[in-house]
Every structure is written in C-alpha cells, then in structure tokens.
Protein backbone atom coordinates (compact mmCIF):
# COMPACT_ATOMS: atom_id res chain seq x y z
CA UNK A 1 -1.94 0.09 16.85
CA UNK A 2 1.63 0.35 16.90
CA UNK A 3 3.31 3.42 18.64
CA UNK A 4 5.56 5.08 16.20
CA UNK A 5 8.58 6.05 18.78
CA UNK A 6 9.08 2.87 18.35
CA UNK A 7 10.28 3.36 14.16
CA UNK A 8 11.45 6.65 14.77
CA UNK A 9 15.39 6.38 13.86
CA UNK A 10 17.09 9.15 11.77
CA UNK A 11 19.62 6.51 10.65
CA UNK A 12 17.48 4.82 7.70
CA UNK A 13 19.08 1.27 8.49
CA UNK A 14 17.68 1.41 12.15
CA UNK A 15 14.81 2.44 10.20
CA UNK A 16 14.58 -0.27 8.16
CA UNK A 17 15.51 -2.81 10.77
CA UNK A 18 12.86 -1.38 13.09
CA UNK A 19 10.71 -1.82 10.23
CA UNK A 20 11.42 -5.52 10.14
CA UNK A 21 10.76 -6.18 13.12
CA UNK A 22 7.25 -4.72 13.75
CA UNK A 23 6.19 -6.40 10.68
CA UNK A 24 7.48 -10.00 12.21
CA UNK A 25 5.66 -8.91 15.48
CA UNK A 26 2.10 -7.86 14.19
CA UNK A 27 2.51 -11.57 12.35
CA UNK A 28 2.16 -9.97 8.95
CA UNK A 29 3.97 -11.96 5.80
CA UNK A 30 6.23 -9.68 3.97
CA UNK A 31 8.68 -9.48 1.10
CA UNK A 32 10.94 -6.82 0.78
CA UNK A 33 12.43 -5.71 -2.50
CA UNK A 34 15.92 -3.95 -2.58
CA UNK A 35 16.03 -2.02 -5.89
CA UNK A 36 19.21 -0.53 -5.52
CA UNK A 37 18.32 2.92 -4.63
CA UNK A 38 16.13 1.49 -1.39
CA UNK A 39 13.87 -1.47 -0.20
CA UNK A 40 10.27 -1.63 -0.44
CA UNK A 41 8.06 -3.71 1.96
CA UNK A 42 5.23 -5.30 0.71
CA UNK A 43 2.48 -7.23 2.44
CA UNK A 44 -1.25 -8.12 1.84
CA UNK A 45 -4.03 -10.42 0.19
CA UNK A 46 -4.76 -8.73 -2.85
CA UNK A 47 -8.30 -7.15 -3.59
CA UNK A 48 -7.91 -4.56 -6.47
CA UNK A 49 -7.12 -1.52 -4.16
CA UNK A 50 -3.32 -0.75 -3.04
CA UNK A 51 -2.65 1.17 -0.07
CA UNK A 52 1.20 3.12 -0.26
CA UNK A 53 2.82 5.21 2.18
CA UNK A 54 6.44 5.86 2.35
CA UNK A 55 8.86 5.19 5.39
CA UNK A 56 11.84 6.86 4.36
CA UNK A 57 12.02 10.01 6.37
CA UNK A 58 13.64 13.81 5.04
CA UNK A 59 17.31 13.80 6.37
CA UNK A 60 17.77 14.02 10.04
CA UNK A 61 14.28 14.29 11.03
CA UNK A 62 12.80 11.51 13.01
CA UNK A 63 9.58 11.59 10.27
CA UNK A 64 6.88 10.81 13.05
CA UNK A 65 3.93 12.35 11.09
CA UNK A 66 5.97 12.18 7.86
CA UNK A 67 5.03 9.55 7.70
CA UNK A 68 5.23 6.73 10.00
CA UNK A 69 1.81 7.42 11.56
CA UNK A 70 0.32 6.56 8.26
CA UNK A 71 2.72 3.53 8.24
CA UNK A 72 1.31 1.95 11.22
CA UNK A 73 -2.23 2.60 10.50
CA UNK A 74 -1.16 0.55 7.33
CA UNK A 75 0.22 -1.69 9.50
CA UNK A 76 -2.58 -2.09 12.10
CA UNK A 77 -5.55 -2.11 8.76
CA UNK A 78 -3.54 -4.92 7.13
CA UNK A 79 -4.67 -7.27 9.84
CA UNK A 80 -8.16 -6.88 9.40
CA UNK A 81 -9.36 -5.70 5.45
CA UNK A 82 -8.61 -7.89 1.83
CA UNK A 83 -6.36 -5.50 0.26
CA UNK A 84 -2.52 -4.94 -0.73
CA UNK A 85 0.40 -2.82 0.83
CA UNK A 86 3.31 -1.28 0.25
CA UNK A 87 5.53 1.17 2.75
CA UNK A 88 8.37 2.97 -0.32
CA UNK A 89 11.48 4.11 0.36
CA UNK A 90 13.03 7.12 -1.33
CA UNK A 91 9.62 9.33 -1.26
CA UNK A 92 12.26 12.38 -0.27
CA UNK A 93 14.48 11.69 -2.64
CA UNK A 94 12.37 11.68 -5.62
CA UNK A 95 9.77 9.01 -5.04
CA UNK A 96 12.19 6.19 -5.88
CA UNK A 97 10.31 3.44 -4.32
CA UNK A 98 6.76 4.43 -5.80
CA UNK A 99 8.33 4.30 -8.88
CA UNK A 100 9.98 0.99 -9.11
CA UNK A 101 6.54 -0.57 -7.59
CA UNK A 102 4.42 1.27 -10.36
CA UNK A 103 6.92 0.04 -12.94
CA UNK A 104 6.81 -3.69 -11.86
CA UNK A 105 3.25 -4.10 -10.51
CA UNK A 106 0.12 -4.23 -12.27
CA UNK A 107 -1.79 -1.45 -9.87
CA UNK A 108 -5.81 -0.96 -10.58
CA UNK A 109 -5.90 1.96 -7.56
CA UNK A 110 -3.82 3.38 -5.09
CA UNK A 111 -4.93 5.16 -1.66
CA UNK A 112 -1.88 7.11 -0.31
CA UNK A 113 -1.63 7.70 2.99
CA UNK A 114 0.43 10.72 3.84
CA UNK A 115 0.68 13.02 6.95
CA UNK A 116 -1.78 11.05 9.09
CA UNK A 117 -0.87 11.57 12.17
CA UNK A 118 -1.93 15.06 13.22
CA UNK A 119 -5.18 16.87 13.72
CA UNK A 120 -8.94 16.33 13.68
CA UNK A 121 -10.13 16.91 9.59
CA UNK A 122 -9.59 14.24 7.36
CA UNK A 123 -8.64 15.51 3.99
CA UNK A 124 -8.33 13.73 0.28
CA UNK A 125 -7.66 14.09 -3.25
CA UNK A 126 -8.96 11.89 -5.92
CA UNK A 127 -7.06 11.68 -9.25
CA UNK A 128 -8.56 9.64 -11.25
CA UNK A 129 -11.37 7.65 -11.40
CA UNK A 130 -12.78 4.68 -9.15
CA UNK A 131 -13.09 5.72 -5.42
CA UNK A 132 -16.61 5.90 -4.83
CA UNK A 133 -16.47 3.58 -1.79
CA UNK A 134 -13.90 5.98 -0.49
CA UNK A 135 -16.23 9.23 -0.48
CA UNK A 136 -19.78 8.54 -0.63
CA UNK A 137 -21.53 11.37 1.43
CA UNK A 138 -22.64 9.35 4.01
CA UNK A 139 -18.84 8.11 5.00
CA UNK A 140 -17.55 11.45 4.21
CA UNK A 141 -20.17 13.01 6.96
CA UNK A 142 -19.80 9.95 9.46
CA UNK A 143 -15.82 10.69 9.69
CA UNK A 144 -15.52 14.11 9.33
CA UNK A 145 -13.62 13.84 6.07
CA UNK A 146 -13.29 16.17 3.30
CA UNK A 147 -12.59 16.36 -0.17
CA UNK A 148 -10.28 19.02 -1.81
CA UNK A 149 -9.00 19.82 -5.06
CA UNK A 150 -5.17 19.98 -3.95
CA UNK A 151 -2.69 17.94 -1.57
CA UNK A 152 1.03 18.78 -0.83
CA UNK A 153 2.69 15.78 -3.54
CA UNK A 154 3.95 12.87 -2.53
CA UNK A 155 4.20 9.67 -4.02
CA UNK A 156 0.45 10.30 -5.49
CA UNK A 157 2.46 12.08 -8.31
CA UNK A 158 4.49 9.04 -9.35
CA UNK A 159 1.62 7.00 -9.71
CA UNK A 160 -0.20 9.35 -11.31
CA UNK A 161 2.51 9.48 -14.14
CA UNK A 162 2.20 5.84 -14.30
CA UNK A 163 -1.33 6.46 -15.05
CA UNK A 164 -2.82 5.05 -12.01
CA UNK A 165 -6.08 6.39 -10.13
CA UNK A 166 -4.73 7.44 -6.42
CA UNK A 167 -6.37 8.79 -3.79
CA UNK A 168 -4.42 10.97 -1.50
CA UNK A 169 -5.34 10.48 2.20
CA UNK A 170 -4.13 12.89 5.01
CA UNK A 171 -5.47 14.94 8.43
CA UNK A 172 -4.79 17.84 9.30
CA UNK A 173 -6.11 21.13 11.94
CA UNK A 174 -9.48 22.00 10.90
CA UNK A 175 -7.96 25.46 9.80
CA UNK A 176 -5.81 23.84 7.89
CA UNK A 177 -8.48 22.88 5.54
CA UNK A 178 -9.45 26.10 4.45
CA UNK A 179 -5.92 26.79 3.42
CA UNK A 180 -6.19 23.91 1.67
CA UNK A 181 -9.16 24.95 -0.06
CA UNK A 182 -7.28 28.71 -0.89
CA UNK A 183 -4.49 26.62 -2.21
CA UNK A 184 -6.13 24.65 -4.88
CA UNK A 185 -7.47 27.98 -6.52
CA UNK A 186 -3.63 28.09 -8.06
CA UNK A 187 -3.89 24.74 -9.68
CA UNK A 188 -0.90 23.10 -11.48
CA UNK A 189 0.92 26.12 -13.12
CA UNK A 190 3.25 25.34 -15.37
CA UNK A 191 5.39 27.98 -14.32
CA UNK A 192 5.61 27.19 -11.00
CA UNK A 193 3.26 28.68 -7.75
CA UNK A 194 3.18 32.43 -7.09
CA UNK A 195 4.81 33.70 -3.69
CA UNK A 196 1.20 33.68 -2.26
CA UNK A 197 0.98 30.32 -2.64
CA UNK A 198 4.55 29.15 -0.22
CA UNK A 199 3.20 31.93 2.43
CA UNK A 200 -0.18 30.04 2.67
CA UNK A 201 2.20 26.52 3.29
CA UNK A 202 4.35 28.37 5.54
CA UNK A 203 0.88 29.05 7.64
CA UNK A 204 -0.62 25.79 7.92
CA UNK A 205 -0.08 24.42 11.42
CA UNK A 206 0.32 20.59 9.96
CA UNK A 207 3.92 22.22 8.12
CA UNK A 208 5.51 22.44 11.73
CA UNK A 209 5.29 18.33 12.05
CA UNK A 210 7.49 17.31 9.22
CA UNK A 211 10.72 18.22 7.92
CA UNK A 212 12.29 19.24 11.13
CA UNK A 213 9.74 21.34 12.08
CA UNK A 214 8.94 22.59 15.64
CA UNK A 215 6.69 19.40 16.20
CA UNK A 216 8.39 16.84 13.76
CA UNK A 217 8.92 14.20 17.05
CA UNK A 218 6.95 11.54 17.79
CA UNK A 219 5.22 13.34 21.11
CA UNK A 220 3.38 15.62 18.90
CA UNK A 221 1.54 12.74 17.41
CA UNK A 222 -1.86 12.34 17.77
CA UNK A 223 -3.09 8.74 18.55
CA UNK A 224 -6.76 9.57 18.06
CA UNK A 225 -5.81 11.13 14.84
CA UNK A 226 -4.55 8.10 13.87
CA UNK A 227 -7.51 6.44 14.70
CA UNK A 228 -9.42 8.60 12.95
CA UNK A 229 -7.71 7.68 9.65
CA UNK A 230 -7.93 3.79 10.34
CA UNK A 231 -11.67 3.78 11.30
CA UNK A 232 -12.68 6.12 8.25
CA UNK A 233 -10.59 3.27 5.96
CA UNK A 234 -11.26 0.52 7.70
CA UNK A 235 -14.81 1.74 7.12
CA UNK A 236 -14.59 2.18 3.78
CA UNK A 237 -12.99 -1.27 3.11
CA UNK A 238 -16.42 -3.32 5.22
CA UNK A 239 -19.12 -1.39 5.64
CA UNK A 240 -22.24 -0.79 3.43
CA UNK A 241 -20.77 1.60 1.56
CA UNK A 242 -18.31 -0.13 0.09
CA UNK A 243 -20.81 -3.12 -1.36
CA UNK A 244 -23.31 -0.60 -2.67
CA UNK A 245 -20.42 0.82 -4.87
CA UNK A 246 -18.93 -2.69 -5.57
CA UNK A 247 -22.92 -3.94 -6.82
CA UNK A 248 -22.81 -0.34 -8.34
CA UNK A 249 -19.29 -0.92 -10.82
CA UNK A 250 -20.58 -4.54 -11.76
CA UNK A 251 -23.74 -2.93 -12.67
CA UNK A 252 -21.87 0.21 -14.79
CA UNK A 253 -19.51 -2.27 -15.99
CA UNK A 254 -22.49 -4.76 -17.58
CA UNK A 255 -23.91 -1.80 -18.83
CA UNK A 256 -20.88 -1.09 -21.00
CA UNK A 257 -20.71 -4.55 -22.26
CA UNK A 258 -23.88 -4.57 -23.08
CA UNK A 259 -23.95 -1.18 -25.37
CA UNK A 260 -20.64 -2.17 -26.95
C-alpha cells in the first residue's frame, strides 16, 4: 500500500501532482476532470458500487488521516476488486468535487471513506438503503467493525442530497466509539447541536489527527489501521458475504416483479 508521506503537500498543486504520479505508478488508468473549482480523479471498472474519498486537505495541514490514508487504501483496493473510484477535491470547501460527480454521474451507491487512518474500531453509517454486503454480522464481527447512527459529515452529505445511498466508512480509538454512540442521541437538529454536543468532539482522540491537530502529520498514521480498512472492504467486495447478498437482491428484486 502506498505510504502517504509520500502525498502529503500543503500546497494543493504538489498535491495534485503527487497525486498523478502515484496513480501512473500503481499502473491504474485515470481521467481527471477539472471543473473549475478543482479536479477530480477517477479510476475503476464499474460494478454498481462507488467508492469516494476526498484529497483536498483543510488549509495548511498536511491532511495525513484527513484523508489521504483513505486515499491510498482506495488506491491499493482498486487493483484488486470490480468497482469504481473517485478521490474529490474541494471536500473543505464545501464538498465541491462530490458535487459536480453526483451531478454528472449516474451513482447506484457510494461507500465514503473518511478518516481511515487512525485507530483499531472500524466505524460506519448507512444512509440509505442497499449495503447489506457491507454489514452482515458475520463481516461486522470478523473485522471488528461497528455500526452507528452518526458520523462527523463529509462528502456523505452531498450525496445524500443527490439522493444517493452512501455508506460512511471510518476508524477510530475504541473509546472513540462510545462517543460516537453519545453523539448520535442529538440527531440532526434543525437548530443546530447543543454545547454538549462540540465538548464530546473536542474529546474524541481521532479530532487531534486532522485539521492541524496535535497528530495531523503523517507519523501518527497507523499502517495497520489502514489495513484494517482495506481487508474489511476488500472483504466485503469477494468473499461469501457479498454473493449471498448479491443472490439475495436478485431474489428481492424478482419478487417485486413478480407481485407488481
């Protein structure tokens, strides 16, 4: 898998450039679409499921866990599962690059990767429907994974406008996922989150890896974490689980035909 020091430029055009060129080195075809406000990369075979994460980092940070961990276990599962890809720009500054790919792509389902780089629980949020072979039980116990009612947004929230089924993908500290847990018991208030709710962030030991934090560098991250993350989706994309739930759609979808 790639090392991220290797991507890990403040300056967005090294970024991008570095970008480039690990692409060209893993052998992986690519287009790139410049949509004025950034450039999206895009890679893959197709398969009905879309993996996004973003490679724009927040200003002056070197965005190691946020997010190019998740961008090269992209990178590295692209090699080896049927699927498509895109790495966004502009997640930081609005989720420009999510946006222009929802609005000019037909998407069926997108798994986000975000923060992916750091701890030993894997985390996800499922909006929408479709992601059984993500989080049957049995992959769920096999990987240590977890599912939760609330994520920190990221792009998830631009596809979700665009009425596309995403699941949100991250790892954190184990503690971290009982935060997690307290968190979602706010849910989506309309007028905004109570001061409870920024202390809890403020606590979570995964906040001191992004956004010029204490540990946003590329030392701090974790290769097995990252590993983690690309055997639980790699995984998820071969194994058994994934053609039980394929045999099980067909067989919900006939059913629907059939009582139409």
């Amino acid at each position: 898998m790639l090392d991220v020091a290797g991507l890990a430029f403040r300056d967005k055009t090294q970024r991008r450039d570095a970008l480039t060129r690990a692409l060209s080195h893993e052998g992986l075809t690519f287009s790139t679409d410049d949509y004025g406000g950034g450039v999206n990369f895009s890679f893959g075979t197709g398969g009905g499921v879309l993996f996004s994460a973003h490679y724009d980092n927040f200003p002056d940070s070197y965005g190691a866990n946020d997010n190019l961990a998740a961008v090269c276990i992209m990178i590295e599962l692209a090699k080896h599962v049927h699927a498509d890809f895109v790495l966004t720009d502009g997640e930081e500054s609005g989720h420009t690059g999510a946006k222009h790919y929802a609005e000019t792509h037909d998407i069926q389902r997108v798994v986000n990767l975000d923060l992916c780089g750091y701890g030993d629980s894997i985390v996800m949020c499922a909006k929408g429907k479709g992601f059984r072979d993500f989080t049957s039980p049995e992959l769920l116990t096999k990987h240590n994974a977890h599912l939760v009612r609330y994520l920190p947004p990221g792009d998830d929230v631009m596809y979700r406008k665009y009425h596309v089924p995403v699941l949100s993908v991250s790892i954190v500290p184990k503690w971290d996922v009982q935060y997690l847990k307290a968190l979602a018991s706010f849910g989506e208030r309309l007028l905004g989150q109570p001061p409870e709710f920024d202390m809890i962030i403020s606590q979570m030991e995964i906040t001191q890896t992004i956004h010029n934090g204490a540990k946003d560098s590329p030392e701090y991250v974790q290769p097995e974490a990252m590993q983690r993350v690309y055997d639980y989706l790699y995984d998820a994309m071969t194994t058994e689980y994934t053609q039980k739930n394929i045999f099980r759609r067909f067989h919900d979808e006939l059913r629907r035909i059939i009582q139409a």
